[in-house]
C-alpha atoms as a PDB file:
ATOM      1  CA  UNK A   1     -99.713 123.293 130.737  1.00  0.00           C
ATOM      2  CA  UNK A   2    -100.144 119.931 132.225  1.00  0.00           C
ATOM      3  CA  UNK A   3    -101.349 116.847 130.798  1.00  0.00           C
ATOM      4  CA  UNK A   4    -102.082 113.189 131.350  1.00  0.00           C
ATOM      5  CA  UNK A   5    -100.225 110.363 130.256  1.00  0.00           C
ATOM      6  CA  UNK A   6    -102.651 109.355 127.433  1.00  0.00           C
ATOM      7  CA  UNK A   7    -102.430 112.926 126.157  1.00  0.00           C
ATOM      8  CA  UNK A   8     -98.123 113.155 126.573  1.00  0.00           C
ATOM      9  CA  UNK A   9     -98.048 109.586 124.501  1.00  0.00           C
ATOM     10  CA  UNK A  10     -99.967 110.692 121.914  1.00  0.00           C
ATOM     11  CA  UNK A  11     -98.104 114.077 121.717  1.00  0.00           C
ATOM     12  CA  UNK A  12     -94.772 111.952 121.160  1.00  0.00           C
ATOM     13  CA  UNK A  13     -95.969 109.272 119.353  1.00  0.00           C
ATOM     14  CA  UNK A  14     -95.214 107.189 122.388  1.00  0.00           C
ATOM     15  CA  UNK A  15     -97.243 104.516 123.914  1.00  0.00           C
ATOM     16  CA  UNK A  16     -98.541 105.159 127.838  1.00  0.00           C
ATOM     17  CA  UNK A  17     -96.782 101.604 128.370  1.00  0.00           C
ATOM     18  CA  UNK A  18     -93.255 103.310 127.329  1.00  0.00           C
ATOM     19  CA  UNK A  19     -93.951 106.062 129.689  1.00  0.00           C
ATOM     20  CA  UNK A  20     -94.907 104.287 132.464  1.00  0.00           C
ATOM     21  CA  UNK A  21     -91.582 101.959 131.766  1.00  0.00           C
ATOM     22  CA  UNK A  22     -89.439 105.348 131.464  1.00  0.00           C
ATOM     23  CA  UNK A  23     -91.095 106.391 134.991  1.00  0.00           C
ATOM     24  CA  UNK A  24     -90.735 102.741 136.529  1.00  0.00           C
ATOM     25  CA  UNK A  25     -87.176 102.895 135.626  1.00  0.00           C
ATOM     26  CA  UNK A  26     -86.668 106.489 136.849  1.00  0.00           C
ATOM     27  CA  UNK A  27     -85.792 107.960 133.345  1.00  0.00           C
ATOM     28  CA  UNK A  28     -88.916 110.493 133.409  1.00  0.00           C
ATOM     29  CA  UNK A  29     -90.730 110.709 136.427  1.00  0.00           C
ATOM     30  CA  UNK A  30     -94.117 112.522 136.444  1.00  0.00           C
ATOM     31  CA  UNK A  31     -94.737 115.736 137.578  1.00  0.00           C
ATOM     32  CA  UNK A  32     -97.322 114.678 140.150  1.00  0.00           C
ATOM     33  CA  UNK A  33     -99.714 111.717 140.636  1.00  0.00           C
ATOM     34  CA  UNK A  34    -103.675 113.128 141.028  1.00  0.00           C
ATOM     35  CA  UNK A  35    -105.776 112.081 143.690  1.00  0.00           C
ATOM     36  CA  UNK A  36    -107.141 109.338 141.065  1.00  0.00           C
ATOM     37  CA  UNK A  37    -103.666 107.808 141.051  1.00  0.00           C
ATOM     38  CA  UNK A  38    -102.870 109.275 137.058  1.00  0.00           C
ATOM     39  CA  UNK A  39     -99.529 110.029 136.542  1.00  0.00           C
ATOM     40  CA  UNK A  40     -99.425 114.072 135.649  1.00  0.00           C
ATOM     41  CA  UNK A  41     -96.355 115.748 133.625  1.00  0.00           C
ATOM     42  CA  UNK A  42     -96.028 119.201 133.002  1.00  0.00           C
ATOM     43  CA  UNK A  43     -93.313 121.211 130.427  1.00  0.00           C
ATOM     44  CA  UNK A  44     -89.886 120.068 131.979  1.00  0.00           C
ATOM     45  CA  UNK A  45     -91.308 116.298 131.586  1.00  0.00           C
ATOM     46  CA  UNK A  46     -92.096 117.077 128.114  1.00  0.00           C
ATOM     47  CA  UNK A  47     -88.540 118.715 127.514  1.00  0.00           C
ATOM     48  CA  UNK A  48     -86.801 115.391 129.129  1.00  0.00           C
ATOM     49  CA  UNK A  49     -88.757 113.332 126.985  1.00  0.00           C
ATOM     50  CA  UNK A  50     -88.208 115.522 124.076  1.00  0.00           C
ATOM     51  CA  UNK A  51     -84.238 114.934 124.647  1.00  0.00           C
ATOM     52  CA  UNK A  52     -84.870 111.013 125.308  1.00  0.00           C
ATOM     53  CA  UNK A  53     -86.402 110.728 122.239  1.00  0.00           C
ATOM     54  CA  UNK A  54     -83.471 112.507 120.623  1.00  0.00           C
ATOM     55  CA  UNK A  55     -80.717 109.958 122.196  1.00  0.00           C
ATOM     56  CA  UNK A  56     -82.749 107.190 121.024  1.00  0.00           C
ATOM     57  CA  UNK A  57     -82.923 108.115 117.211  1.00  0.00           C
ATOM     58  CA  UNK A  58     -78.944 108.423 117.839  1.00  0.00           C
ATOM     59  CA  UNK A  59     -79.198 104.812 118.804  1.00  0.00           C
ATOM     60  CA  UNK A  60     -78.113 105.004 122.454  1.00  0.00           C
ATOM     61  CA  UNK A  61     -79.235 103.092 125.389  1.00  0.00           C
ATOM     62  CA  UNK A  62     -81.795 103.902 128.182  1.00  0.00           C
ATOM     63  CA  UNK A  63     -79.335 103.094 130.860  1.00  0.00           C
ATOM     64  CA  UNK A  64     -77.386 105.056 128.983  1.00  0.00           C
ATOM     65  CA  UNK A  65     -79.562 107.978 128.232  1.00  0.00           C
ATOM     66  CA  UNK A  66     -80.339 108.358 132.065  1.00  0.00           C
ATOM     67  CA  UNK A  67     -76.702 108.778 132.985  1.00  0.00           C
ATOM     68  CA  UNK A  68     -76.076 111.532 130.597  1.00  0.00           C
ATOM     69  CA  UNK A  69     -79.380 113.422 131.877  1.00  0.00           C
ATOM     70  CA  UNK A  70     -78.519 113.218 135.386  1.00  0.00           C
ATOM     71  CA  UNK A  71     -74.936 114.541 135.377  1.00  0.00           C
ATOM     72  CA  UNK A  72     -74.851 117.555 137.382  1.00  0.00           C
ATOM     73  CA  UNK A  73     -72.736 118.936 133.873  1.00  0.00           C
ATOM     74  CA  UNK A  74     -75.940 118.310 131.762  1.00  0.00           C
ATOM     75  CA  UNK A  75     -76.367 121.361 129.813  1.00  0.00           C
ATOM     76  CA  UNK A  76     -79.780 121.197 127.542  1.00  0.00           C
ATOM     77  CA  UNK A  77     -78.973 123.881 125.433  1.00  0.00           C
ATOM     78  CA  UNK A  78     -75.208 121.754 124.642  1.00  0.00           C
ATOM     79  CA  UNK A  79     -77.214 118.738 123.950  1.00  0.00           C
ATOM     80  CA  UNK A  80     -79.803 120.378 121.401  1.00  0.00           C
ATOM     81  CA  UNK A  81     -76.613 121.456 119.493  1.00  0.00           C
ATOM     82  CA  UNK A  82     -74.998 118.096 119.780  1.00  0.00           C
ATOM     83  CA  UNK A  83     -78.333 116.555 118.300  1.00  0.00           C
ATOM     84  CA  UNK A  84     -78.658 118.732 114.962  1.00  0.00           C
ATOM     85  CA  UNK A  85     -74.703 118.308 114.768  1.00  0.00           C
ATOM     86  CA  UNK A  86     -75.269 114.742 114.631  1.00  0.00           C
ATOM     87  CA  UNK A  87     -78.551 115.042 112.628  1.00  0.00           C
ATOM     88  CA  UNK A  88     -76.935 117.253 109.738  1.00  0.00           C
ATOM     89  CA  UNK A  89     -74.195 114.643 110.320  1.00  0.00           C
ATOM     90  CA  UNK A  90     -76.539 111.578 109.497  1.00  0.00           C
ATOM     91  CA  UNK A  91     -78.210 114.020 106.108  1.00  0.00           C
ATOM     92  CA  UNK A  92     -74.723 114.169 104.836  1.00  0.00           C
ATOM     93  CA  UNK A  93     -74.040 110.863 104.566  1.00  0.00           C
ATOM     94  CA  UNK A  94     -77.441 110.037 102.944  1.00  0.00           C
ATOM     95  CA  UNK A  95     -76.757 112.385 100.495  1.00  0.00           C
ATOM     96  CA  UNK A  96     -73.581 111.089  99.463  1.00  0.00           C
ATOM     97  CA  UNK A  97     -75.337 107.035  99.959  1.00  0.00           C
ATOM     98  CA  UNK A  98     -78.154 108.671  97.706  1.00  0.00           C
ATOM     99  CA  UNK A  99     -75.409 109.947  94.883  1.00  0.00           C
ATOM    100  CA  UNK A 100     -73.769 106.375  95.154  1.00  0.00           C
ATOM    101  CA  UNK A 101     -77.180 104.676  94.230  1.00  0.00           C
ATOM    102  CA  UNK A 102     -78.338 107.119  91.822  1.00  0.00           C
ATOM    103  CA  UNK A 103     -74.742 106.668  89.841  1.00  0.00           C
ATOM    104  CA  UNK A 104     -75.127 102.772  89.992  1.00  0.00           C
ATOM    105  CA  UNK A 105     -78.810 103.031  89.067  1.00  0.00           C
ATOM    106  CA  UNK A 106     -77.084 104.905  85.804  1.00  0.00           C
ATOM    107  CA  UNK A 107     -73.997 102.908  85.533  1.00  0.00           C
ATOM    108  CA  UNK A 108     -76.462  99.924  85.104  1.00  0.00           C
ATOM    109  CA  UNK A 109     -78.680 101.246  83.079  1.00  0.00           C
ATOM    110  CA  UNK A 110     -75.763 101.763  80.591  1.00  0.00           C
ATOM    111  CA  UNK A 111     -76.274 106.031  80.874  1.00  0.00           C
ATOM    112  CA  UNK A 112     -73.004 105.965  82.045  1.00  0.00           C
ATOM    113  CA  UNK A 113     -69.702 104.412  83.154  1.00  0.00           C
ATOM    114  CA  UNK A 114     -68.455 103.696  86.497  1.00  0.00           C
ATOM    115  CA  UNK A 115     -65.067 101.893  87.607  1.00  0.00           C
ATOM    116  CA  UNK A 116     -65.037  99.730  90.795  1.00  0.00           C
ATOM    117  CA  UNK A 117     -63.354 102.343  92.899  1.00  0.00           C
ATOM    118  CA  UNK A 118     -66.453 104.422  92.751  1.00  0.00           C
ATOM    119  CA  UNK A 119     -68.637 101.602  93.778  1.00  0.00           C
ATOM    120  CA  UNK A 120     -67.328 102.381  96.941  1.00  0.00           C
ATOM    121  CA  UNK A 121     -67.061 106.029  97.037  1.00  0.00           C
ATOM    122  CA  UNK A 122     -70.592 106.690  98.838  1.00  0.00           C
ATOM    123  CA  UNK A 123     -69.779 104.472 101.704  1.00  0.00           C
ATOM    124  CA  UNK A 124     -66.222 105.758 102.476  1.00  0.00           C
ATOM    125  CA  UNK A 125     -67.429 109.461 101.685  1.00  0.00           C
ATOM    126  CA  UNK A 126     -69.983 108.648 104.334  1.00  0.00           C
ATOM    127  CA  UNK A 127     -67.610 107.664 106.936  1.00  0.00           C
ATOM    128  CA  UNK A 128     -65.588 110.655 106.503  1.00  0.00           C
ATOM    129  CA  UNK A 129     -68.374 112.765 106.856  1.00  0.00           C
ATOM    130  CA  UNK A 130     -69.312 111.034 109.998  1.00  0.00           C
ATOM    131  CA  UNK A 131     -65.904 111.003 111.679  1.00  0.00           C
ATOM    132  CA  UNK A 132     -65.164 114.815 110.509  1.00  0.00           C
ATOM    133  CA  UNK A 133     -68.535 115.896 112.064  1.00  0.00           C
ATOM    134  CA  UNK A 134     -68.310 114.058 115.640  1.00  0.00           C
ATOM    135  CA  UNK A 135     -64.296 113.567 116.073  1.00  0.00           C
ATOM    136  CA  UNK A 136     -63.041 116.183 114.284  1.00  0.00           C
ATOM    137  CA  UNK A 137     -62.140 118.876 116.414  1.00  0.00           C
ATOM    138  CA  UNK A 138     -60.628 116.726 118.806  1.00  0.00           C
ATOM    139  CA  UNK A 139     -58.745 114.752 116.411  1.00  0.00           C
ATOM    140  CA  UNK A 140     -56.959 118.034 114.831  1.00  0.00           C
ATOM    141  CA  UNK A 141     -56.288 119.798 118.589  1.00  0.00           C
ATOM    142  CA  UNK A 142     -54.736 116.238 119.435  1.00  0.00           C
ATOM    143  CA  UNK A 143     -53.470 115.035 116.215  1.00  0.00           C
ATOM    144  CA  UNK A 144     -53.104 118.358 114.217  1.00  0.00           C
ATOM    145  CA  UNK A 145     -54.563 118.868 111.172  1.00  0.00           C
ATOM    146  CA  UNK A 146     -51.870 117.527 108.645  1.00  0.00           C
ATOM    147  CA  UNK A 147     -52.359 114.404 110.178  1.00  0.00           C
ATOM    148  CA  UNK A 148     -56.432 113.943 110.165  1.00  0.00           C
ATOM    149  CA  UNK A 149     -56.660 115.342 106.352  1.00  0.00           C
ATOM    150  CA  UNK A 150     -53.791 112.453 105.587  1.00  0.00           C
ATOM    151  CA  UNK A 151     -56.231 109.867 107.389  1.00  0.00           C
ATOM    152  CA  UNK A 152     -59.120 111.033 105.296  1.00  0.00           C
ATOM    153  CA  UNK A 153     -56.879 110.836 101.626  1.00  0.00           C
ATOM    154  CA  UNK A 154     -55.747 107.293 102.867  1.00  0.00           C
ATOM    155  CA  UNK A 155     -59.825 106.329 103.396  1.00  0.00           C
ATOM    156  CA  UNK A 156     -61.162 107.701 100.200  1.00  0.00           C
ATOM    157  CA  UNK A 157     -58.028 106.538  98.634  1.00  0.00           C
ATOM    158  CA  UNK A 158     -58.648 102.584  99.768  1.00  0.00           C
ATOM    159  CA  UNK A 159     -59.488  99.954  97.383  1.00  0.00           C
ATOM    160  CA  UNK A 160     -62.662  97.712  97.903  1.00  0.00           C
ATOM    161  CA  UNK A 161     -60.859  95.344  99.212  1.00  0.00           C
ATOM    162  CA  UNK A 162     -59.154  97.708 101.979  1.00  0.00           C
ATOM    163  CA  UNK A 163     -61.944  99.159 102.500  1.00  0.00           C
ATOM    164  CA  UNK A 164     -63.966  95.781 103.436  1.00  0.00           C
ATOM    165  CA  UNK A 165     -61.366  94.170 105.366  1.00  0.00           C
ATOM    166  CA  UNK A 166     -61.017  97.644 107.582  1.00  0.00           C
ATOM    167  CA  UNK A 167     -64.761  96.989 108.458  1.00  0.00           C
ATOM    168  CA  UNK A 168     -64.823  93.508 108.896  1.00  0.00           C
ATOM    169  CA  UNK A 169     -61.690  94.010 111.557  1.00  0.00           C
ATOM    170  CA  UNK A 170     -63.804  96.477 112.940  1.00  0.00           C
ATOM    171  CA  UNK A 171     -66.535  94.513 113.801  1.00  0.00           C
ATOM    172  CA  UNK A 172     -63.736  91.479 115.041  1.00  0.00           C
ATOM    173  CA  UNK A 173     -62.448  93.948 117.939  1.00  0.00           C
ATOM    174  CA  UNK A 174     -66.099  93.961 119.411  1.00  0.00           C
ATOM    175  CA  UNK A 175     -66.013  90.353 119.442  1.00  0.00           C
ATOM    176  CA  UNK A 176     -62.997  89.730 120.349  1.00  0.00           C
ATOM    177  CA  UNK A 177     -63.136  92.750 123.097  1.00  0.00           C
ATOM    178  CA  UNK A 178     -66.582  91.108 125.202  1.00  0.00           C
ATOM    179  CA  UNK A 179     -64.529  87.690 125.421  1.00  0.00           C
ATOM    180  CA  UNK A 180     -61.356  89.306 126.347  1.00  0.00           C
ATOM    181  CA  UNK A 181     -63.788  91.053 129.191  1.00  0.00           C
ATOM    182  CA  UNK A 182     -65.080  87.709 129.974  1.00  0.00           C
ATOM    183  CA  UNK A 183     -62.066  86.832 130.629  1.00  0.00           C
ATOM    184  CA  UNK A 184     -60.949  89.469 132.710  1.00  0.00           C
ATOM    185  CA  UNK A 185     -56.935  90.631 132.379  1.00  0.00           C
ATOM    186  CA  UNK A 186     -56.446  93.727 130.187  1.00  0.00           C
ATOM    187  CA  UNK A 187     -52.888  92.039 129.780  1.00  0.00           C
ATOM    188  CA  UNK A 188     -54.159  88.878 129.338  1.00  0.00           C
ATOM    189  CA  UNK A 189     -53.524  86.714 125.831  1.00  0.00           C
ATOM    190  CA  UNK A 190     -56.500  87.648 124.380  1.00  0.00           C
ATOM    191  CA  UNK A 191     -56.976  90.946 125.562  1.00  0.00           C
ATOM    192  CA  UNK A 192     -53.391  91.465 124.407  1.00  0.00           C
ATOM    193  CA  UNK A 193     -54.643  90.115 120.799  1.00  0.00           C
ATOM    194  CA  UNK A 194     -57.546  92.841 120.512  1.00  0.00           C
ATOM    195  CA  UNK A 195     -55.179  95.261 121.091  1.00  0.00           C
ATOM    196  CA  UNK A 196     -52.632  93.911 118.038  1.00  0.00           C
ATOM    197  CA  UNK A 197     -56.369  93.936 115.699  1.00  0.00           C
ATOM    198  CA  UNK A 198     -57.061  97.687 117.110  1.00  0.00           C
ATOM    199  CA  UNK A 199     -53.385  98.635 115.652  1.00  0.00           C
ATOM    200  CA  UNK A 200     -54.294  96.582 112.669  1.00  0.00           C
ATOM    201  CA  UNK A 201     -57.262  98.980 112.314  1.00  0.00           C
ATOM    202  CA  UNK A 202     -55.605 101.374 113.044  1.00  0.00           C
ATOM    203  CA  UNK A 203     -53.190 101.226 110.583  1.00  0.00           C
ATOM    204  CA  UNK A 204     -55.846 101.125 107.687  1.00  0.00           C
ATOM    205  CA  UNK A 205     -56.298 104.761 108.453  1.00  0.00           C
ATOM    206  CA  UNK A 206     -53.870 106.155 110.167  1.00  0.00           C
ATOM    207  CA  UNK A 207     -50.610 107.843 107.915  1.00  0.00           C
ATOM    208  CA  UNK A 208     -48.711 106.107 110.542  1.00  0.00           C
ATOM    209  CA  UNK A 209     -48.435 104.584 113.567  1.00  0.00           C
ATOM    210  CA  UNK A 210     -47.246 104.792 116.831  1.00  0.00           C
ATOM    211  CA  UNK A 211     -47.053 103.136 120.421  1.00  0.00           C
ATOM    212  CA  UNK A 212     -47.635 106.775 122.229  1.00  0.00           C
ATOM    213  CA  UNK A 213     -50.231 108.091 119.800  1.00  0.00           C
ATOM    214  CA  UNK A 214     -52.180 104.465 119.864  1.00  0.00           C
ATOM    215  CA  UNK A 215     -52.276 105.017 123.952  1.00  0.00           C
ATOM    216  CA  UNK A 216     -53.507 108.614 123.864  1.00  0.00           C
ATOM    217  CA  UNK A 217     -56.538 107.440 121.277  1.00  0.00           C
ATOM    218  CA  UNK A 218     -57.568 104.739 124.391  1.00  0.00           C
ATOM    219  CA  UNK A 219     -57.278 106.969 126.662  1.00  0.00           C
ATOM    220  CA  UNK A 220     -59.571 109.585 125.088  1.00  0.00           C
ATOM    221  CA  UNK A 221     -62.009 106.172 124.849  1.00  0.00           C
ATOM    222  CA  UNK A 222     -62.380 106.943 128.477  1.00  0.00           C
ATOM    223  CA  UNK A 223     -62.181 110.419 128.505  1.00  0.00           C
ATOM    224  CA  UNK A 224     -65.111 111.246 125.624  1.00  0.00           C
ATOM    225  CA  UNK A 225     -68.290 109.882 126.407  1.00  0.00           C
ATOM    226  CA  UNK A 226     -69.045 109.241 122.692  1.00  0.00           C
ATOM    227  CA  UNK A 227     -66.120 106.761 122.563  1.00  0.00           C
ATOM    228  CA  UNK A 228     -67.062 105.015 126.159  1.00  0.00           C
ATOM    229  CA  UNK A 229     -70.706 105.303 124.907  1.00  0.00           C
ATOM    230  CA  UNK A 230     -70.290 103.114 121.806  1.00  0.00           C
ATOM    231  CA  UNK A 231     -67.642 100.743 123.074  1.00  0.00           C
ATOM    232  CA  UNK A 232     -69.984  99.705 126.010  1.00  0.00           C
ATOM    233  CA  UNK A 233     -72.998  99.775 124.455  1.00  0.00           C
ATOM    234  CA  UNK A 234     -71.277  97.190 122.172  1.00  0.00           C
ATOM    235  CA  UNK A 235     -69.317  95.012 124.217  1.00  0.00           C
ATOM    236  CA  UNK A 236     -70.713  96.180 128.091  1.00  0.00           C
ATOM    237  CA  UNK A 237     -70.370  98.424 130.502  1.00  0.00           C
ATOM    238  CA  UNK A 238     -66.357  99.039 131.475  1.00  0.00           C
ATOM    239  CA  UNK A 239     -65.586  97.946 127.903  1.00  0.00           C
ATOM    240  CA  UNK A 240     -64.168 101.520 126.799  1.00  0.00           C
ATOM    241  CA  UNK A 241     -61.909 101.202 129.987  1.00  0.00           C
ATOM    242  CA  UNK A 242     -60.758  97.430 129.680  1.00  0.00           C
ATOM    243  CA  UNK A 243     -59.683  98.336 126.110  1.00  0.00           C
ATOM    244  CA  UNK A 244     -57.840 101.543 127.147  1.00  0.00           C
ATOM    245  CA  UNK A 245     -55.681  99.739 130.062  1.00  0.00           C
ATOM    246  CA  UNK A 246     -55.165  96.287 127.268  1.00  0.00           C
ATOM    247  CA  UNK A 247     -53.916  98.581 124.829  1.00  0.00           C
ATOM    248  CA  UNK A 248     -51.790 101.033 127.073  1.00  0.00           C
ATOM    249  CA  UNK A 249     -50.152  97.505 128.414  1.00  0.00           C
ATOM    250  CA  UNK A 250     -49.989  96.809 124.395  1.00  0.00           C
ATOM    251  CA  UNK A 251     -47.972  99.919 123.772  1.00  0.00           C
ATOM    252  CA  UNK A 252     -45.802  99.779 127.112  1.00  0.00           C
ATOM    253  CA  UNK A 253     -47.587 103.003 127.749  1.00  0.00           C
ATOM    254  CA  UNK A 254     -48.737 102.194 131.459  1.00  0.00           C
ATOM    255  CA  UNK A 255     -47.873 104.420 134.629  1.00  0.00           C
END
């Protein structure tokens, strides 16, 4: 079944501007363009924008979402999956946000008691849940699993103030990273800094550390389009690479 643009917009919940945008910038052409010069889209328009609309509740890009739908390796079916992964991914940790507040709600309320440690238990709970449900796999085939289930007992085992300087030095990489990319040399001073925070970070989670494992972590920045996804969305495009080469330099790991 075809349809206009007024009638796809409203189907979505889109505006005709944003379509005409997506079309302008080549993310969902029409179908066809009618003798009257209206821009036509049939079912395989409606699919694409079905999955654009997915990426962008997962918070990615446009730029972004039109490279992953134009690899020749885009699979639709794969996708679908990899949305309600990341959906049942994003319920879990509301519930466990949703237990946090209901327990303070109670704790305040005098119904109950409730120690400082499990202030904080919704939030790291939530990150757990998160990392389990997008990197898990990969981190036990690379890892092995002895080693991720001893990452997640150091996490839920960190105080609140672990657990808040591990964030804030989370969000100091990404600053740190865009000016080391300003200013250009992976092995450069400041590049060479971000990767001394990212072992920092590291080391808030990790059992323990080491120079080889650090450099196989950047290099699967690269190599999983999750991790290059949310490093250059962040800090710009190359910034998944630029870390991987400052940090293999870091860790004397270069070829």
């Amino acid at each position: 079944m075809e349809m206009t643009i007024q009638k796809l917009a409203r189907l979505a919940g889109v505006s005709s501007r944003t379509l005409r945008y997506y079309d302008e910038m080549g993310l969902l052409k029409p179908l066809r363009v009618n003798s009257a010069g209206y821009r036509i889209y049939g079912a395989a328009q409606v699919d694409r924008l079905q999955q654009i609309l997915f990426y962008r509740e997962l918070g990615l890009e446009l730029d972004r979402i039109k490279d992953v739908l134009e690899r020749p390796d885009f699979d639709p079916k794969s996708a679908l999956k990899a949305h309600h992964k990341a959906l049942l991914e994003r319920r879990r940790q509301m519930d466990a946000l949703i237990a946090n507040v209901e327990k303070t709600i109670a704790y305040q309320e005098g119904r109950m008691e409730m120690s400082d440690k499990e202030k904080f238990e919704g939030f790291k709970k939530s990150m757990i849940d998160s990392n389990e449900a997008r990197y898990g796999e990969e981190v036990r085939a690379k890892y092995g699993k002895e080693t991720a289930e001893a990452s997640n007992k150091k996490l839920q085992g960190m105080s609140e103030a672990e657990f808040n300087e591990a964030q804030a030095l989370s969000e100091a990489i990404l600053v740190k990273l865009a000016e080391a990319m300003a200013a250009g040399e992976p092995g450069g001073a400041l590049a060479q800094k971000v990767a001394d925070m990212h072992k920092r970070w590291l080391c808030s989670y990790w059992p323990t550390y080491s120079g080889e494992a650090h450099a196989g972590l950047a290099t699967m920045y690269v190599e999983d389009e999750r991790f290059t996804a949310f490093y250059d969305d962040k800090c710009g495009e190359g910034a998944a690479a630029f870390l991987r080469d400052a940090i293999h330099i870091y860790t004397g790991m270069t070829k």
